[in-house]
Protein backbone atom coordinates (compact mmCIF):
# COMPACT_ATOMS: atom_id res chain seq x y z
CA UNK A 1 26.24 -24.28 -61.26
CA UNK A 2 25.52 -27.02 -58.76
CA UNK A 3 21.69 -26.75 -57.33
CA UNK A 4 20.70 -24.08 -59.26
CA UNK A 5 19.42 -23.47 -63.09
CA UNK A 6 18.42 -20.49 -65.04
CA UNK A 7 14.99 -19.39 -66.20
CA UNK A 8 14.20 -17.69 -69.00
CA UNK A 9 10.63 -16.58 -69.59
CA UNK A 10 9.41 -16.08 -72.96
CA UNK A 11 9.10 -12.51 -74.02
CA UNK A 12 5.83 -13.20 -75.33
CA UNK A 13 4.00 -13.87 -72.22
CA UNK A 14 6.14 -11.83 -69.60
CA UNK A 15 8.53 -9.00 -69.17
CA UNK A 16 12.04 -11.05 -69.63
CA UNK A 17 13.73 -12.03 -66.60
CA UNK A 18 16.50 -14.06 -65.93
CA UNK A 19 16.85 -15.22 -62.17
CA UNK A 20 17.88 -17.92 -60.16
CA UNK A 21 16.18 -20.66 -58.65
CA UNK A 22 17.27 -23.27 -55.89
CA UNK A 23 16.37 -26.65 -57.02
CA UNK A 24 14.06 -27.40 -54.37
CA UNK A 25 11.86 -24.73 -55.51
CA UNK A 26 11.62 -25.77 -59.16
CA UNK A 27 8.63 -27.61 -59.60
CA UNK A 28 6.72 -24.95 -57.61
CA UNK A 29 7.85 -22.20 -59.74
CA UNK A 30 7.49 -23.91 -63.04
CA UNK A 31 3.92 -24.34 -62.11
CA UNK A 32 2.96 -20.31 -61.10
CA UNK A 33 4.94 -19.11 -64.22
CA UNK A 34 2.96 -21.53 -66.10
CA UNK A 35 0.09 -20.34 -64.94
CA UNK A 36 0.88 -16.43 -65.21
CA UNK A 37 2.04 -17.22 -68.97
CA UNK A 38 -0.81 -18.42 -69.62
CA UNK A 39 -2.84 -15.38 -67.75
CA UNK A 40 -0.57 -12.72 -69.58
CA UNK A 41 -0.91 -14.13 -72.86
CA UNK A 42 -4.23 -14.96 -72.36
CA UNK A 43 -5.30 -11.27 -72.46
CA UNK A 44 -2.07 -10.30 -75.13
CA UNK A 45 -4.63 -10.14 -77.47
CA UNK A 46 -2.84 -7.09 -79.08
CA UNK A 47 -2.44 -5.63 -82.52
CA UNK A 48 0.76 -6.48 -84.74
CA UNK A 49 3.36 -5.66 -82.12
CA UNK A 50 5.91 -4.79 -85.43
CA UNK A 51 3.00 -1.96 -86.38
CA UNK A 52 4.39 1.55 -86.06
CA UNK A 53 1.59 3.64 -85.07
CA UNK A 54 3.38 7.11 -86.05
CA UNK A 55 2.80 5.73 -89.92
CA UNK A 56 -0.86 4.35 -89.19
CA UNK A 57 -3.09 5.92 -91.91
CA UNK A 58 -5.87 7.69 -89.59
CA UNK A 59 -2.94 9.67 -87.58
CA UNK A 60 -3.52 12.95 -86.21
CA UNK A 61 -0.55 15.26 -86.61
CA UNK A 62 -0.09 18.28 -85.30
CA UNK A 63 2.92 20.94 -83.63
CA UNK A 64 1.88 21.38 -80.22
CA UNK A 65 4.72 23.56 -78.72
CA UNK A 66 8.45 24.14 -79.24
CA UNK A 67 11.41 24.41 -76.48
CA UNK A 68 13.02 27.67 -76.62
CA UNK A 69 15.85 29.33 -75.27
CA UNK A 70 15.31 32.57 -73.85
CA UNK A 71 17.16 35.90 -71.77
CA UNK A 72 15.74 38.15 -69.33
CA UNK A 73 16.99 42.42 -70.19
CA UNK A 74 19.36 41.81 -67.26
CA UNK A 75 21.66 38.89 -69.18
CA UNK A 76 20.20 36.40 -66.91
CA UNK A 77 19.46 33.11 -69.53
CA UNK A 78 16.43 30.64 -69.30
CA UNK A 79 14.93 28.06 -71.22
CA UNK A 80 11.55 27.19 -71.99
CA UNK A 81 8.78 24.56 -73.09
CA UNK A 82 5.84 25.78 -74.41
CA UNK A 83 3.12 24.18 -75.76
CA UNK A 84 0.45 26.31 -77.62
CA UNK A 85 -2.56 25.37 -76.35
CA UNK A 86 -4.36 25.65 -72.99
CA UNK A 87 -4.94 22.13 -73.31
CA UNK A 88 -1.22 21.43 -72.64
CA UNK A 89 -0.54 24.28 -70.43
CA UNK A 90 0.25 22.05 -67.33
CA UNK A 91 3.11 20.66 -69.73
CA UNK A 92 4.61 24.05 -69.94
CA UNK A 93 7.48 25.01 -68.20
CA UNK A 94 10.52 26.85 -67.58
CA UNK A 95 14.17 27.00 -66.07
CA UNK A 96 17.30 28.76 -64.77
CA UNK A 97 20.20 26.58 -66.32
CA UNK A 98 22.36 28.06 -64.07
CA UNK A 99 20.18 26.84 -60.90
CA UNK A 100 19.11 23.42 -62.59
CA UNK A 101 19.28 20.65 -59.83
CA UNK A 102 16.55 18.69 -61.95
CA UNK A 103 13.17 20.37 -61.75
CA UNK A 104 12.06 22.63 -63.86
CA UNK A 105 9.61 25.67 -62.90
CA UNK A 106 6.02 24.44 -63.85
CA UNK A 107 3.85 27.57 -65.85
CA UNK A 108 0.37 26.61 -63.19
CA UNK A 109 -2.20 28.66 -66.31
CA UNK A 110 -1.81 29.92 -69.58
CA UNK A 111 -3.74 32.01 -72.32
CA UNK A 112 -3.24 32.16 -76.01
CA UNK A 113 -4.82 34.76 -78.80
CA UNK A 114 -3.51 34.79 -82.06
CA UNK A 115 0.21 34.69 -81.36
CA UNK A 116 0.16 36.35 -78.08
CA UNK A 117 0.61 34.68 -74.71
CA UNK A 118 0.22 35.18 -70.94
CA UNK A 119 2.07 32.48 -68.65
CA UNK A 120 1.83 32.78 -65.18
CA UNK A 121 3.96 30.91 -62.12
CA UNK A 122 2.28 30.53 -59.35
CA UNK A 123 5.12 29.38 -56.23
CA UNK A 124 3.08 28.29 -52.86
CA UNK A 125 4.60 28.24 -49.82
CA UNK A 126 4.84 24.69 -48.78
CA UNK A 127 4.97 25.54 -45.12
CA UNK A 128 2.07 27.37 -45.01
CA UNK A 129 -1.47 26.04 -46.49
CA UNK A 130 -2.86 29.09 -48.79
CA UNK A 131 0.30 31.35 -48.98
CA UNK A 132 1.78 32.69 -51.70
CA UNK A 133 5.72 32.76 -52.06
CA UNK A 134 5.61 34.76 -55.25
CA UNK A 135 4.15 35.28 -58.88
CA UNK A 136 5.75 35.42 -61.96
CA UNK A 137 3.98 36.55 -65.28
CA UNK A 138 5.24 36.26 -68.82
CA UNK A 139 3.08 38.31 -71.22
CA UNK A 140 4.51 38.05 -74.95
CA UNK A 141 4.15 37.55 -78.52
CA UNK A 142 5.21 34.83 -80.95
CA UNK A 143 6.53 35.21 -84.15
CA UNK A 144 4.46 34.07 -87.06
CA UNK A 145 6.69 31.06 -87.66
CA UNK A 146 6.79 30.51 -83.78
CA UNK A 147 10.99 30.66 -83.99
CA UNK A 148 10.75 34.27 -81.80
CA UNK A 149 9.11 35.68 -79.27
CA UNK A 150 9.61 38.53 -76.75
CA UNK A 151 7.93 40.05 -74.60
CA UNK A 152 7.21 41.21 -70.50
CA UNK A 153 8.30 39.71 -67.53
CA UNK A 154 6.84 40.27 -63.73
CA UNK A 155 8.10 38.90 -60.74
CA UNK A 156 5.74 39.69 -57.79
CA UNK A 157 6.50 38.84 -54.13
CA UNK A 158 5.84 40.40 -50.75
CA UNK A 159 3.85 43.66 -52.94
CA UNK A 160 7.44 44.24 -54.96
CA UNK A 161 7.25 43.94 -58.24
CA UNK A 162 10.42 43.81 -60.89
CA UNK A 163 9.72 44.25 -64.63
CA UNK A 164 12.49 42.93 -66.99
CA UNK A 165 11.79 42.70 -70.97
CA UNK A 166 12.68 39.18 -72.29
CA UNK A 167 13.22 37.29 -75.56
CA UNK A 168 12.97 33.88 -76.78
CA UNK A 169 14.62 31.80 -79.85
CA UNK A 170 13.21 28.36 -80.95
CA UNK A 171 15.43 25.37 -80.67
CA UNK A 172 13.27 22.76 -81.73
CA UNK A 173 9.43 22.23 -82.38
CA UNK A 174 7.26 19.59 -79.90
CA UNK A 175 5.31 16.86 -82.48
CA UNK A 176 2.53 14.99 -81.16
CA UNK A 177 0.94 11.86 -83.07
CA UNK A 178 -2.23 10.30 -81.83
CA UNK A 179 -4.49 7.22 -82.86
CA UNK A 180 -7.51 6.21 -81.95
CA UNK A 181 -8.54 2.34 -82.90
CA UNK A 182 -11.58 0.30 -81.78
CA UNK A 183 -10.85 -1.81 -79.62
CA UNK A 184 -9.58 -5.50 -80.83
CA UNK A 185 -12.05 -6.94 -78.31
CA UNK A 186 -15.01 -5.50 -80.13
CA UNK A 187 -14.78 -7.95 -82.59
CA UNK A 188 -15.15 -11.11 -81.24
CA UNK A 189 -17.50 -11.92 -78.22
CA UNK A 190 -15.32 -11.99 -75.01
CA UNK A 191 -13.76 -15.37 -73.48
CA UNK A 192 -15.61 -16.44 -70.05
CA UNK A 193 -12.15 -15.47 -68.37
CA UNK A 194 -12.11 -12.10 -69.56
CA UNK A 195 -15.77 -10.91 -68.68
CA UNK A 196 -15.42 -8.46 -66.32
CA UNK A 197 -11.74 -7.46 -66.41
CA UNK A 198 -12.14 -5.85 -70.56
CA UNK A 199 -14.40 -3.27 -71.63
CA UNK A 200 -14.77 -3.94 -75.39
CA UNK A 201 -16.22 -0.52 -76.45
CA UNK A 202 -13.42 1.40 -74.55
CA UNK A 203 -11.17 2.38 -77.75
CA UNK A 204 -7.57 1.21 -77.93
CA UNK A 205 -5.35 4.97 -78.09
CA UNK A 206 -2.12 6.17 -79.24
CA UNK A 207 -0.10 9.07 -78.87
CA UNK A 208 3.66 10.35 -79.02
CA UNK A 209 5.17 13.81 -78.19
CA UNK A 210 8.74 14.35 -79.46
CA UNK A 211 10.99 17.11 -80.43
CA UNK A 212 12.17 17.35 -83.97
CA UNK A 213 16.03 18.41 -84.58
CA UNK A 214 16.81 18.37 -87.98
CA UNK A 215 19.82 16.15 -86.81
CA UNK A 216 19.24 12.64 -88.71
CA UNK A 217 20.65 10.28 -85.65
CA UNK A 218 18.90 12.58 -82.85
CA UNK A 219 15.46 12.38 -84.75
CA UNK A 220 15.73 8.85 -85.99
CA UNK A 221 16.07 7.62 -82.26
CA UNK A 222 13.53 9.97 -80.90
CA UNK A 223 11.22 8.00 -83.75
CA UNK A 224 12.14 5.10 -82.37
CA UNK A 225 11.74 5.17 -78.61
CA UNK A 226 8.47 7.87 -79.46
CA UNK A 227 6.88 4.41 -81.90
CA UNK A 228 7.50 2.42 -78.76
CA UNK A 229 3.98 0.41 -78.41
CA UNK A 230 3.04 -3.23 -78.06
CA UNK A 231 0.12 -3.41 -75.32
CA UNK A 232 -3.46 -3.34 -76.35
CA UNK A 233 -5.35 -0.42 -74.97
CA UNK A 234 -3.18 2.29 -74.69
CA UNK A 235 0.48 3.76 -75.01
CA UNK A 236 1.05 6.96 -74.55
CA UNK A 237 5.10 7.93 -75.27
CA UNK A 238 6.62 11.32 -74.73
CA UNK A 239 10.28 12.72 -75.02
CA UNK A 240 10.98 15.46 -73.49
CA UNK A 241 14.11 18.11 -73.75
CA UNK A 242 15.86 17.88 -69.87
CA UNK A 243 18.35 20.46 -70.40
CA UNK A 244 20.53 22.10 -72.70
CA UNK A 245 23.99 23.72 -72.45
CA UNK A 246 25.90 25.12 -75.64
CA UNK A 247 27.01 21.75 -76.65
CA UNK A 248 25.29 19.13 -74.24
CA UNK A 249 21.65 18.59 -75.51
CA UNK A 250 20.03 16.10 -72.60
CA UNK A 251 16.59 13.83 -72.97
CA UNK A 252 14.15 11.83 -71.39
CA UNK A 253 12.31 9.57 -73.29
CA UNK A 254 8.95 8.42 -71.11
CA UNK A 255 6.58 5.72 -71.51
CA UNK A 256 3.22 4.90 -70.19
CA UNK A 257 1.16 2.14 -70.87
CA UNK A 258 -1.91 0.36 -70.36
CA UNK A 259 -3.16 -3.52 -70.80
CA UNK A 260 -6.61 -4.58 -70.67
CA UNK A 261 -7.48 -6.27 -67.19
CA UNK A 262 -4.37 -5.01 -65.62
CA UNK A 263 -4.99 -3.41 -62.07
CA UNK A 264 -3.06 0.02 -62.78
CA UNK A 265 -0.71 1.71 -65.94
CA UNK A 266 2.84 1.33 -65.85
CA UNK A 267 5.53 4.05 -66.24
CA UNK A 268 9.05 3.49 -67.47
CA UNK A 269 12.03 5.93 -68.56
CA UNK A 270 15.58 6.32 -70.02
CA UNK A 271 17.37 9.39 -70.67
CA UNK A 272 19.67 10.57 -73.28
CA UNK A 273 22.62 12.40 -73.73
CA UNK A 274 24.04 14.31 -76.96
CA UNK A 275 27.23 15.99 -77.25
CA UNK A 276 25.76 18.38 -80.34
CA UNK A 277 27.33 21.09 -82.32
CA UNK A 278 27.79 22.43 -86.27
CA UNK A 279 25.46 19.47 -87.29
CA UNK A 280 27.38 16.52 -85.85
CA UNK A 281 25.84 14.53 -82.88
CA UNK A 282 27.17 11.96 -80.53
CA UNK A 283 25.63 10.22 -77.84
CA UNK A 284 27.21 10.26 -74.22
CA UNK A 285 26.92 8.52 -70.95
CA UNK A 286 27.54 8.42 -67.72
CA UNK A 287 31.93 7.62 -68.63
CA UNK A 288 32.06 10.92 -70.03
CA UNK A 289 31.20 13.28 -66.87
CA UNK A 290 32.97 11.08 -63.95
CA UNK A 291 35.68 8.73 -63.65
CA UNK A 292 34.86 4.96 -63.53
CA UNK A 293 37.31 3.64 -61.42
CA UNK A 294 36.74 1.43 -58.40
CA UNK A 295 37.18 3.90 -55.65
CA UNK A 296 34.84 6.26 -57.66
CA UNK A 297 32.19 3.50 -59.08
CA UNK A 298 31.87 2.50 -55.21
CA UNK A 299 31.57 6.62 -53.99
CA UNK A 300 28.69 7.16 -56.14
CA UNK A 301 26.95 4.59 -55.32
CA UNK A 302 27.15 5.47 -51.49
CA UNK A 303 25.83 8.90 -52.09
CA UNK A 304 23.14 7.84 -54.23
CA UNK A 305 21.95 5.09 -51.93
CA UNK A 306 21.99 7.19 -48.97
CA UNK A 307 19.77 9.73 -51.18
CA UNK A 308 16.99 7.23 -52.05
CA UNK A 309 16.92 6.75 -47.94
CA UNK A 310 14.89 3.50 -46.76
CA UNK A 311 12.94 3.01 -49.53
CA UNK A 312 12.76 -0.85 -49.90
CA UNK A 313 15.32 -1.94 -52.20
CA UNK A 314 17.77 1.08 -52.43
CA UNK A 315 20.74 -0.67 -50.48
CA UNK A 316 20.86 -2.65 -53.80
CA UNK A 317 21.35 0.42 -56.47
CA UNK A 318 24.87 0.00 -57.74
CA UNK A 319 26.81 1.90 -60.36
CA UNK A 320 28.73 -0.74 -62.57
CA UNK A 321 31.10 -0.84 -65.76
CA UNK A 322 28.01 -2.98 -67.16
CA UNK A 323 24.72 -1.09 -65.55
CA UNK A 324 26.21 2.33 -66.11
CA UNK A 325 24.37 2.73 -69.71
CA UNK A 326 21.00 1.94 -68.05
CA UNK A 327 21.41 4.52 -65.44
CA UNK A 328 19.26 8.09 -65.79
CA UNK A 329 20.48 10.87 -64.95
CA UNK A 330 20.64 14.78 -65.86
CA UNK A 331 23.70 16.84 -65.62
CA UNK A 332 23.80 20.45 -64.84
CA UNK A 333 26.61 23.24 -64.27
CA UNK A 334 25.34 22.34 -60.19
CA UNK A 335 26.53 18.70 -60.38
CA UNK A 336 24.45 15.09 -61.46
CA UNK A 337 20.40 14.36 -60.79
CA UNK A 338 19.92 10.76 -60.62
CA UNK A 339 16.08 9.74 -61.49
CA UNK A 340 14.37 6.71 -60.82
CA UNK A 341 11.00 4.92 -61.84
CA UNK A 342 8.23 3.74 -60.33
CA UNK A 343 8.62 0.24 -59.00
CA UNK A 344 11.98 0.79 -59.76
CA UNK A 345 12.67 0.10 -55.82
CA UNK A 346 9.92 -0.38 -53.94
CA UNK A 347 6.80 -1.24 -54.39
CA UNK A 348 3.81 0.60 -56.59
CA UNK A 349 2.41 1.69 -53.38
CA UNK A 350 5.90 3.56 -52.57
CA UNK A 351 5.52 6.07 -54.82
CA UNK A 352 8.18 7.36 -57.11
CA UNK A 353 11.44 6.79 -55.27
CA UNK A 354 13.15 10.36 -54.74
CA UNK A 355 15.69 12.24 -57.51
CA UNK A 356 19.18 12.01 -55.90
CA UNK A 357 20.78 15.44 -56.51
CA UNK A 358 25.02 15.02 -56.10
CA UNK A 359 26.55 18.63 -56.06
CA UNK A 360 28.90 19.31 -57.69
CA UNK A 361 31.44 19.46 -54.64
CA UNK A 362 30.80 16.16 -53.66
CA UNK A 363 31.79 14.54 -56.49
CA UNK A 364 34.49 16.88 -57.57
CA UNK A 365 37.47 14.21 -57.05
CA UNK A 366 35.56 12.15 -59.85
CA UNK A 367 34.15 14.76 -62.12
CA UNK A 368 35.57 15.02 -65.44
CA UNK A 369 33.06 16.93 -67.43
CA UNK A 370 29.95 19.03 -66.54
CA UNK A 371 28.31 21.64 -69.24
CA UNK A 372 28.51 25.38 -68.55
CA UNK A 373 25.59 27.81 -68.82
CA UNK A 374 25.70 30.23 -71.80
């Protein structure tokens, strides 16, 4: 390759990139990623990045909530996450599978005693500051085992009420890990360089919420992604149950992190896909809901570039035979969400670029498997 090399930089100092440079431009670069090596592992002054933190001996275990699958009197089916404790309750949430487009129904408050519950859903109208669009109320009670619960539904909107008795069956159980370390600065005075950006008495923190199958490969990766930690003041992991359709089980496995001196957190994702049934699991990707030929490869990423609009560095998101593991997406009986991180395009100012939602219909000439609501 005439005029141009490739540059790799070392894991340990930077995120790994692989780019490349015009020769003119060479000596300048060497010289900044020298100097930003030596920045980042400067303050890398991390614990053991091999340690898994979901074995460390002071640990804090504990069930937190449990995703559950639920239907209304009426036959109408829903699924839900709850966690247990008011604590979490802005983590709890529910859905319509047969409506999914991607967002799930957040519960806004919550109130536990003993084994019974009161959720409530609070919709605002987003047109008008102050109004409400409607209410819904769950009021039930859990089983002692948490596996069950039933109970009373209320939807409320423009002073009409409907009442509809529900029930709920436990598909898996939410886990959360935490650790709480001093911090590895407090045990050495700080270097001139770092006075100022580290706090040495802020504690370095841990902590993982993941479901828990009883399916060996399912559970062994969700240890795995939910161990995920090599920064040095906090990690906090989460993965989450997207969706789930008699046979398609559908994750998201999150990541947020935190380095001493650095200016913000940063936020990363993948999801996960699980054909699952009488015990047997298999994972699945994007190949096994559309067609990956040219003409289709090329239509999808059209529509999905024209959904992210003119956020700075969309007209580069491409669907490839080699990108298309990396992509994250959620399917649905409606058609495909695509998700994106932050920074993923665009700057951190930008925001979170938007979820492209592809119906269904639009796709249909390149569709060759979406899940069906129970």
């Amino acid at each position: 390759m005439k005029n141009y090399f490739i540059l790799y930089m070392m894991p340990n100092c930077l995120t790994p990139i692989i780019r490349l440079i015009t020769m003119k431009n060479k000596l300048i670069l060497l010289f900044v990623v020298q100097i930003l090596c030596l920045w980042q592992c400067a303050f890398a002054d991390t614990d053991n990045p091999d340690v898994n933190y979901l074995k460390d001996k002071s640990r804090i275990e504990s069930i937190v909530g449990g995703f559950y699958e639920g239907r209304f009197s009426d036959g109408t089916p829903f699924q839900m996450t709850l966690y247990y404790s008011k604590e979490d309750e802005k983590y709890s949430s529910y859905q319509y599978p047969r409506q999914l487009k991607g967002e799930a129904i957040g519960i806004r408050q919550s109130s536990f005693q003993g084994d019974s519950f009161t959720l409530s859903v609070i919709a605002d109208d987003p047109n008008t500051e102050g109004k409400v669009l409607y209410k819904e109320e769950f009021v039930g009670t859990l089983s002692n085992d948490k596996k069950n619960a039933s109970g009373i539904w209320t939807h409320t909107a423009n002073q009409k009420k409907k009442t509809l008795n529900f029930s709920m069956q436990q598909i898996s159980v939410y886990k959360e890990i935490s650790v709480t370390h001093k911090s590895i600065y407090a045990s050495r005075p700080l270097e001139s360089y770092e006075v100022g950006f580290i706090d040495p008495t802020r504690p370095f923190k841990f902590s993982a919420v993941f479901p828990v199958f009883n399916d060996e490969k399912i559970d062994k990766r969700n240890l795995e992604d939910a161990a995920i930690c090599d920064h040095d003041q906090e990690c906090s992991n989460g993965i989450y149950i997207l969706g789930y359709y008699n046979n398609l089980l559908s994750l998201s496995s999150e990541f947020w992190w935190y380095d001493a001196g650095s200016a913000h957190g940063h936020y990363s994702s993948l999801t996960r896909h699980y054909i699952w049934a009488s015990g047997i699991s298999q994972e699945v990707f994007l190949d096994h809901f559309l067609k990956f030929s040219p003409t289709c490869l090329a239509m999808l990423s059209n529509l999905v570039r024209k959904g992210l609009g003119e956020i700075s560095g969309a007209k580069y998101f491409k669907i490839t035979q080699q990108s298309y593991k990396q992509v994250k997406f959620l399917p649905s009986p409606l058609g495909l969400q695509f998700m994106f991180d932050v920074e993923e395009f665009g700057a951190y100012g930008e925001g979170t670029p938007p979820s492209v939602f592809l119906p269904k219909e639009s796709i249909k000439q390149c569709l060759t498997y979406l899940p069906k609501s129970k």
